[in-house]
Each structure stands twice: as structure tokens, then as C-alpha cells.
N, C-alpha and C. Protein backbone atom coordinates (compact mmCIF):
# COMPACT_ATOMS: atom_id res chain seq x y z
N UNK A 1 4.35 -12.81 14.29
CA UNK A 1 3.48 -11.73 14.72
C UNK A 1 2.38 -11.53 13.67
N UNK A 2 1.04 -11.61 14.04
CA UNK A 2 -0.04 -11.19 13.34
C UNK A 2 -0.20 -9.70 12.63
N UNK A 3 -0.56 -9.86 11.26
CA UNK A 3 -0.87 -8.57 10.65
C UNK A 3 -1.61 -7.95 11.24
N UNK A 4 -1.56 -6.08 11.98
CA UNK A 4 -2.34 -5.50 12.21
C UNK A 4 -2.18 -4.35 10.94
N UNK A 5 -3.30 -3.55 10.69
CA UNK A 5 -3.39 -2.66 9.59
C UNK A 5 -4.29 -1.91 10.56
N UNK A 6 -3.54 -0.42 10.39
CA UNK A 6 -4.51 0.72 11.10
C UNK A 6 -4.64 1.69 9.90
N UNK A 7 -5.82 2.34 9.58
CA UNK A 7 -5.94 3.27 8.62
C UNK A 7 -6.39 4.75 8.81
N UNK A 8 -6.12 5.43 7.87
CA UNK A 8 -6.46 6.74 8.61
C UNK A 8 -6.70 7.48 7.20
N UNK A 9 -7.08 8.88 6.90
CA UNK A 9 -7.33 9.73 5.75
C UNK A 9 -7.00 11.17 6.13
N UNK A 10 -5.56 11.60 5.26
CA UNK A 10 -5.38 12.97 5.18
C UNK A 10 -5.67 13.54 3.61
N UNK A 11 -6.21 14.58 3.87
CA UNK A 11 -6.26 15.32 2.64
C UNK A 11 -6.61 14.51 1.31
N UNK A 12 -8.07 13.75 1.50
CA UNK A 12 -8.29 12.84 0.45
C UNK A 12 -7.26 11.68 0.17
N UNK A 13 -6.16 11.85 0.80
CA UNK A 13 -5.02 10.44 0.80
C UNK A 13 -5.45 9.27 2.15
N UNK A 14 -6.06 7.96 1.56
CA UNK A 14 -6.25 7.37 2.43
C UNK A 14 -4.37 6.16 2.96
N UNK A 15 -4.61 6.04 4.15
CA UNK A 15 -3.30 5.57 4.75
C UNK A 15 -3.37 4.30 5.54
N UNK A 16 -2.78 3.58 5.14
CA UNK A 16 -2.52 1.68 5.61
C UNK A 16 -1.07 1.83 6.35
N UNK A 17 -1.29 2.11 7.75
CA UNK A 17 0.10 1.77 8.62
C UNK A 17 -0.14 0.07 8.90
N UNK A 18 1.02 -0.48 8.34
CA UNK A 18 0.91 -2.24 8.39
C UNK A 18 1.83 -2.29 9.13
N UNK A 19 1.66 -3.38 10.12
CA UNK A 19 2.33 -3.86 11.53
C UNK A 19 2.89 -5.52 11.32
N UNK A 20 3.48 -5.84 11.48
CA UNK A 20 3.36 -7.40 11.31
C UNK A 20 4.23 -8.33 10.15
N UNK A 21 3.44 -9.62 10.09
CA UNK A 21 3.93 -10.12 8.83
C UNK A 21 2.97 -10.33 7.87
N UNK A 22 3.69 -9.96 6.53
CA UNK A 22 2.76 -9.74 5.70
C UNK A 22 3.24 -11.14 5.04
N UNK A 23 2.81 -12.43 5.78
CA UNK A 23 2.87 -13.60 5.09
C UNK A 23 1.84 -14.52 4.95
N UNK A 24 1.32 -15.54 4.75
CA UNK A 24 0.00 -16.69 4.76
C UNK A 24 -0.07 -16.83 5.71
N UNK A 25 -0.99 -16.93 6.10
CA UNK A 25 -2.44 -16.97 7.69
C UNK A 25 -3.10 -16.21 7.56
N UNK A 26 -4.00 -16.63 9.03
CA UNK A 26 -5.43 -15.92 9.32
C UNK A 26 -5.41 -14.77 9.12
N UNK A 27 -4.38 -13.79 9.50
CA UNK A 27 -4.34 -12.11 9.76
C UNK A 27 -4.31 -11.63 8.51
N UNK A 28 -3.96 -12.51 7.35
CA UNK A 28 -3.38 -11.53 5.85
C UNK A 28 -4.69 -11.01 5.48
N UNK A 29 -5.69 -11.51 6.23
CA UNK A 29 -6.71 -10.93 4.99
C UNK A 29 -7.28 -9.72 5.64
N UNK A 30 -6.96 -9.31 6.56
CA UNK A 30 -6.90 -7.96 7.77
C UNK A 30 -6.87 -6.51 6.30
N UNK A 31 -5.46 -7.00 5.21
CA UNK A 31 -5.15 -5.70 5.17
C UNK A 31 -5.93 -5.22 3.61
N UNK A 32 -6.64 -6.59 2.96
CA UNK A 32 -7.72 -6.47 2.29
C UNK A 32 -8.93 -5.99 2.35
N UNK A 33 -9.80 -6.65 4.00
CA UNK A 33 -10.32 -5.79 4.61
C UNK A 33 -10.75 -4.41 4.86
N UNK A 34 -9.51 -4.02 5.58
CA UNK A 34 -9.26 -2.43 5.47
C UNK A 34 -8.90 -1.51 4.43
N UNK A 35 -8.25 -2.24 3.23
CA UNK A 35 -7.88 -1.35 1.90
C UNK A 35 -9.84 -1.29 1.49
N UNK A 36 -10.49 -2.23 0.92
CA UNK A 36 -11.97 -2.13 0.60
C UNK A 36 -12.82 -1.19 1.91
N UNK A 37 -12.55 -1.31 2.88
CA UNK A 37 -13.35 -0.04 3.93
C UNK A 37 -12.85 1.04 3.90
N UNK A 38 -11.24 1.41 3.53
CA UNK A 38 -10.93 2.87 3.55
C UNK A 38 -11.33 3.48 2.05
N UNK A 39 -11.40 2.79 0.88
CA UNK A 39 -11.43 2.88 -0.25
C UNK A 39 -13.10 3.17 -0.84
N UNK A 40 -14.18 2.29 0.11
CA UNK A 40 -15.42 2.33 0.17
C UNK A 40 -16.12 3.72 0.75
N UNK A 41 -15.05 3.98 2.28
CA UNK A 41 -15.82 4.71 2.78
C UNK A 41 -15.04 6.56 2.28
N UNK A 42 -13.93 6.22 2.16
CA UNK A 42 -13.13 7.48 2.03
C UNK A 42 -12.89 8.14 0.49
N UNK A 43 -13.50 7.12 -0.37
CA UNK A 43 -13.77 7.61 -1.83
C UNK A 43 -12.08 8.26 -1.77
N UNK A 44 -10.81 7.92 -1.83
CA UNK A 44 -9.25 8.34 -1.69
C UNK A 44 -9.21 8.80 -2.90
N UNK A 45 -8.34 10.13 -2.95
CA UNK A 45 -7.53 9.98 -4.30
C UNK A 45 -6.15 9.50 -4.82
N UNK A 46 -5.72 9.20 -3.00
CA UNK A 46 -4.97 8.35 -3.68
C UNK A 46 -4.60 7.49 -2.30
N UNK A 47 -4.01 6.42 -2.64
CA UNK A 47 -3.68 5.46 -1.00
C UNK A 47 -2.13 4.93 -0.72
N UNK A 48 -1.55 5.50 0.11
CA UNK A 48 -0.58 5.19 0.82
C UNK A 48 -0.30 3.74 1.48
N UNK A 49 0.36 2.93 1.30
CA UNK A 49 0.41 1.84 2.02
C UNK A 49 1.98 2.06 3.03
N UNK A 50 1.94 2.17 4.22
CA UNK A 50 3.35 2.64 5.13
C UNK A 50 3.40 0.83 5.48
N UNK A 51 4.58 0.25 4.72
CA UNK A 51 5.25 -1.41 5.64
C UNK A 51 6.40 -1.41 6.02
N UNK A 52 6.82 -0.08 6.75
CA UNK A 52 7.66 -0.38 7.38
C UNK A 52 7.79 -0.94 8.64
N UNK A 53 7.24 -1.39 9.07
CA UNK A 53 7.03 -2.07 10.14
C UNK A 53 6.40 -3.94 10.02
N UNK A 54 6.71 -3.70 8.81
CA UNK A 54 6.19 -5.48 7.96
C UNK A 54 7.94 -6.02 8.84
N UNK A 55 7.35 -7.37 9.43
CA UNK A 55 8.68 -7.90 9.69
C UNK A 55 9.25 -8.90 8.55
N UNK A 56 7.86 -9.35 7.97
CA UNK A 56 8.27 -10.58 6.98
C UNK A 56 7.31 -10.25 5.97
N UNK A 57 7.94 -10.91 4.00
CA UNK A 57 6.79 -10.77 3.21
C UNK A 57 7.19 -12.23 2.39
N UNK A 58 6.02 -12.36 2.61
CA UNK A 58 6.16 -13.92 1.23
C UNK A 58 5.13 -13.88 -0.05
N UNK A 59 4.74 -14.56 -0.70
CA UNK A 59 4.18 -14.43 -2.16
C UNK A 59 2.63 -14.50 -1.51
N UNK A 60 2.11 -14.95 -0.89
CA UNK A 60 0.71 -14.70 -0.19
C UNK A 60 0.91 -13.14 0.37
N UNK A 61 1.66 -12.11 0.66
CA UNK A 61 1.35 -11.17 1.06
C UNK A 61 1.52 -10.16 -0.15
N UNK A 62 2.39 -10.43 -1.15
CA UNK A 62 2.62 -10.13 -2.22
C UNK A 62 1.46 -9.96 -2.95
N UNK A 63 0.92 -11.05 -3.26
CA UNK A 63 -0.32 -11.17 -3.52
C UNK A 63 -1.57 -10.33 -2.98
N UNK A 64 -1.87 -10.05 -1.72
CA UNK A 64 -2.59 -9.13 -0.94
C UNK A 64 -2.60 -7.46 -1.45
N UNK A 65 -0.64 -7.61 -1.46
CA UNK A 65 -0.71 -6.12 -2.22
C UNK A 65 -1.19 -5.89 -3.62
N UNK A 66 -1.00 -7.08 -3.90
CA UNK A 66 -1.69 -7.04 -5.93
C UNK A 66 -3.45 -6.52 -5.98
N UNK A 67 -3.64 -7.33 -4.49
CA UNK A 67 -5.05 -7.02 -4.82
C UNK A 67 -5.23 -5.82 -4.15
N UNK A 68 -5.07 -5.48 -3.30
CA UNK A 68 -5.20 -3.69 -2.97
C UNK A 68 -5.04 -3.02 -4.06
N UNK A 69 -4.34 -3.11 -5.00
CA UNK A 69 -3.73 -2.20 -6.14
C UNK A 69 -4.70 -2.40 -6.88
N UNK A 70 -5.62 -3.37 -6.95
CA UNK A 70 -6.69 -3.73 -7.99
C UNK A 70 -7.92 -2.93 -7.80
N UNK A 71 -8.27 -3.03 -6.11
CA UNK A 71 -9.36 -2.43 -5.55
C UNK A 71 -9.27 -0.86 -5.90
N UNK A 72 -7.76 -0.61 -6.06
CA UNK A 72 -7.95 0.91 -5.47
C UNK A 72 -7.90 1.36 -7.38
N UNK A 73 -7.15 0.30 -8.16
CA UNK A 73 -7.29 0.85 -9.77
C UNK A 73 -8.77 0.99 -10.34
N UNK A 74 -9.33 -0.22 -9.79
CA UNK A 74 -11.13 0.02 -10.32
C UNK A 74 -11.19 1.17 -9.64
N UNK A 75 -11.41 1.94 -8.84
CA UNK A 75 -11.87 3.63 -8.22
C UNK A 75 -10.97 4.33 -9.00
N UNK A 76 -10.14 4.36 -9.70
CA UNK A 76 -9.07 5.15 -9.96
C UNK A 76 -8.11 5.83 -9.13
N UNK A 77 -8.07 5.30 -7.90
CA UNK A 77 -7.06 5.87 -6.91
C UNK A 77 -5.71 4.96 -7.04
N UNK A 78 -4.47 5.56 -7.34
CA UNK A 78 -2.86 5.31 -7.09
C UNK A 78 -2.67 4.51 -5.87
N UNK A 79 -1.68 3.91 -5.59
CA UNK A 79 -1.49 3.37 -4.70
C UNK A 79 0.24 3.80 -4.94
N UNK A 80 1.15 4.19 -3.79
CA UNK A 80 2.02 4.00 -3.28
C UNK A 80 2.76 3.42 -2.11
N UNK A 81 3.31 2.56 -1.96
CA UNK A 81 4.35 2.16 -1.18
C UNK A 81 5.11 2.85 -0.09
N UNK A 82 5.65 3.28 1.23
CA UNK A 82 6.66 3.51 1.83
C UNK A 82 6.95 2.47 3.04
N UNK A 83 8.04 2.47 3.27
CA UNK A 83 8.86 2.39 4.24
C UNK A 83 9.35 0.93 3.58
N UNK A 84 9.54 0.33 2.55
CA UNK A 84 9.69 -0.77 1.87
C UNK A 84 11.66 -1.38 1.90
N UNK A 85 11.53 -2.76 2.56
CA UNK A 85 12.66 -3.14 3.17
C UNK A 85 13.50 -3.75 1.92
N UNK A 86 14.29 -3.77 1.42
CA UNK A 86 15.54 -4.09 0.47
C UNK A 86 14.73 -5.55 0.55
N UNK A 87 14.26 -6.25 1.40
CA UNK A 87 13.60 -7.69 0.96
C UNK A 87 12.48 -7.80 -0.24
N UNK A 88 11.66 -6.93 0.67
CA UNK A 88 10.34 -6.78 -0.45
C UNK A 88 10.75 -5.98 -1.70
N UNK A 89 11.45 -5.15 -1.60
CA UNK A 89 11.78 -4.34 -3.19
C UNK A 89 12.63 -5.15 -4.00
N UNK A 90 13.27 -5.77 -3.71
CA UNK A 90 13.60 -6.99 -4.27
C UNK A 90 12.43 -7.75 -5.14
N UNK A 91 11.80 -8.36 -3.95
CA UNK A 91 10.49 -9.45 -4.88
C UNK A 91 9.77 -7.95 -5.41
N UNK A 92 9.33 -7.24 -5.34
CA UNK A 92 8.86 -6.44 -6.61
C UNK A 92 9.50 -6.14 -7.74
N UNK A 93 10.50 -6.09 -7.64
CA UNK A 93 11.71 -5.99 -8.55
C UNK A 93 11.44 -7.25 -9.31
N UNK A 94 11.64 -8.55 -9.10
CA UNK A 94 11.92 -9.46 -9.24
C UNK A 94 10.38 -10.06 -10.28
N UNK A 95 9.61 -9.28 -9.53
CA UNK A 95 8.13 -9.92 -10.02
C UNK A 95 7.55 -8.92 -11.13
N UNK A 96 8.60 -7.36 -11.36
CA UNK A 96 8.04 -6.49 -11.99
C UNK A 96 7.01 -5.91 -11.91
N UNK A 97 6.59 -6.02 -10.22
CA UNK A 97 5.16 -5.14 -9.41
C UNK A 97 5.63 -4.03 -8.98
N UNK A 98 7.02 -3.54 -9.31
CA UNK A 98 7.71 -2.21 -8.72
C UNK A 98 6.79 -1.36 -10.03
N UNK A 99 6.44 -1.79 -11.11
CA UNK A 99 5.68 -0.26 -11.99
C UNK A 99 4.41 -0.47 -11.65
N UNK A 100 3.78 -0.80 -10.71
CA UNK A 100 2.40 -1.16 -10.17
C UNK A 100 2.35 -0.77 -8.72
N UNK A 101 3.05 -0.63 -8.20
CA UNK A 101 3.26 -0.52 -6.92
C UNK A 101 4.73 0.30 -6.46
N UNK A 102 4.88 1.26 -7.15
CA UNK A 102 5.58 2.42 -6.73
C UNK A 102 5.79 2.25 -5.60
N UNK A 103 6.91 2.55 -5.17
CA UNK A 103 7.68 3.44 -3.75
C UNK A 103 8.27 4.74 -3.57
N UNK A 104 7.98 5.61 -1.77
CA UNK A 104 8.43 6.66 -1.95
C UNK A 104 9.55 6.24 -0.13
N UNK A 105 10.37 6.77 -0.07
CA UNK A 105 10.95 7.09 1.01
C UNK A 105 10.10 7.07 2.22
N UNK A 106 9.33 8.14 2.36
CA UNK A 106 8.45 8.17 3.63
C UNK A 106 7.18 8.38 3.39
N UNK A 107 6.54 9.05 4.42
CA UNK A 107 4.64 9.70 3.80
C UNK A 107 4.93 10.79 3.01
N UNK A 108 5.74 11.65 3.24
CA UNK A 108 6.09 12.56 3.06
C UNK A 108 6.19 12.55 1.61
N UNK A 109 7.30 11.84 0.94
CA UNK A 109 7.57 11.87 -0.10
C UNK A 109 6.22 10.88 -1.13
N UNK A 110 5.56 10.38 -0.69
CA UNK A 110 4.48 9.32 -1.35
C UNK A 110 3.39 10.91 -1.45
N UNK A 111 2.89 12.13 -0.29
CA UNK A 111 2.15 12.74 -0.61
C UNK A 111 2.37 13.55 -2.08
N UNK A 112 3.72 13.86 -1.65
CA UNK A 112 4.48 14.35 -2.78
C UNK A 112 3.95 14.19 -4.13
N UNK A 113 4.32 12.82 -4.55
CA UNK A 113 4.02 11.94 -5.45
C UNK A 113 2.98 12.25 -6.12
N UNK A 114 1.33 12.15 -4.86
CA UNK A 114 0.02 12.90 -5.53
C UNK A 114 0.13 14.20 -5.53
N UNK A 115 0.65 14.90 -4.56
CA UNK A 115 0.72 16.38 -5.17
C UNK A 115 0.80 16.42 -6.56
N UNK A 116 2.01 16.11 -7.09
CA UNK A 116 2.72 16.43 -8.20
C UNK A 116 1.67 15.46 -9.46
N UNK A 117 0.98 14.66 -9.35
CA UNK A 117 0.30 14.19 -10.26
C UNK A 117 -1.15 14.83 -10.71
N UNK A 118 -1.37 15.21 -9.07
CA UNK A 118 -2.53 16.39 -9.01
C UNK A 118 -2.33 17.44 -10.42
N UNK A 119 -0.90 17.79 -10.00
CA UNK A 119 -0.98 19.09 -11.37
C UNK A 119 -0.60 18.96 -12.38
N UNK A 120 -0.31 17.75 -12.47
CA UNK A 120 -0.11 17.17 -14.01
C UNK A 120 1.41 17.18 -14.02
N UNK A 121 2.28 17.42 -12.95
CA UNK A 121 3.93 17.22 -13.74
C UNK A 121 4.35 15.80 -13.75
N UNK A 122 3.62 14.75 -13.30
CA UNK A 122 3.91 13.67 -13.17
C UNK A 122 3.42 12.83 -14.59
């Protein structure tokens, strides 16, 4: 199944719902794409990436997320993680991109996250 990435912006938090597989082919570069247009146009303070709905991840999609995290560190916007499958937290684990690429439970808990950095308890 082809990567789809739909994006959206609450409350200065821009949001990457990812559909698909986040592996090598044509579609991976979909969610690069859209991280540089939500990031360009939405000036975020901080960006949510939701993969729970990723069916597959390999080191080309891995990679994709490295570079979102890059795009959004030059602006100074955070990037968090949810809906992240015991596969992929693994290879972050594994690759030591889990202190680069944080995870939260849901949106919920990722807004959280900037809340709480907002006021400095983080």
C-alpha cells in the first residue's frame, strides 16, 4: 500500500496522519513533501507525526523520518511521534533515533508534551 500523508494544524501544532508503508518507493517522498509544506506554510511550534496506521517501516522510511526531524530542527519546531508499533520503536531504539524522535501514546499525550515545554517544566 502506497504512503498517503494528510496534514492538518491545531493550535500552532502542525499534524502528519501517515497511512501506508513507510518503506522505499515512489510514495516515500509524499511525507517529505508535506512535512516542508506544513512546516513552510504553518510556521508550527511544534509537529506531530500520527503512524499508526504505517503498515510497514524499513531504513528508507526511517530515513524520511530523520529528515522531517531535520526540516522541522532548522525552524526550531519539536517533532513527536504517536501511534508507533513495537516494530518501529524497536529500530529507533536500535538506531538511538528514540532521543530525536520522541514518542507519545496518542495526539493527546504528544500535545501534552508541547504544552508542558511551552512552560518550561519540560
Amino acid at each position: 500500500m502506497a504512503l498517503s500523508v494528510v496534514s492538518r494544524t491545531e493550535n500552532e501544532i502542525a499534524i502528519l496522519e501517515l497511512e501506508g508503508a513507510l518503506t522505499l518507493g515512489p510514495s516515500l517522498h509524499t511525507l517529505r513533501d508535506a512535512a516542508r509544506q506544513v512546516l513552510n506554510q504553518a510556521r508550527p511550534s511544534g509537529l506531530i507525526v500520527n503512524v499508526a496506521k504505517v503498515t510497514a517501516t524499513d531504513s528508507a522510511g526511517l530515513g524520511e523520518l530523520t529528515v522531517v526531524y531535520t526540516f522541522s530542527s532548522k525552524q526550531g519546531c519539536r517533532v513527536v511521534l504517536t501511534g508507533v508499533s513495537q516494530s518501529l520503536r524497536t529500530m529507533l531504539e536500535v538506531t538511538h533515533l528514540d532521543g530525536l524522535l520522541p514518542s507519545a501514546t496518542d495526539l493527546a499525550g504528544a500535545k501534552k508534551l508541547f504544552t508542558a515545554e511551552a512552560k518550561g517544566s519540560v
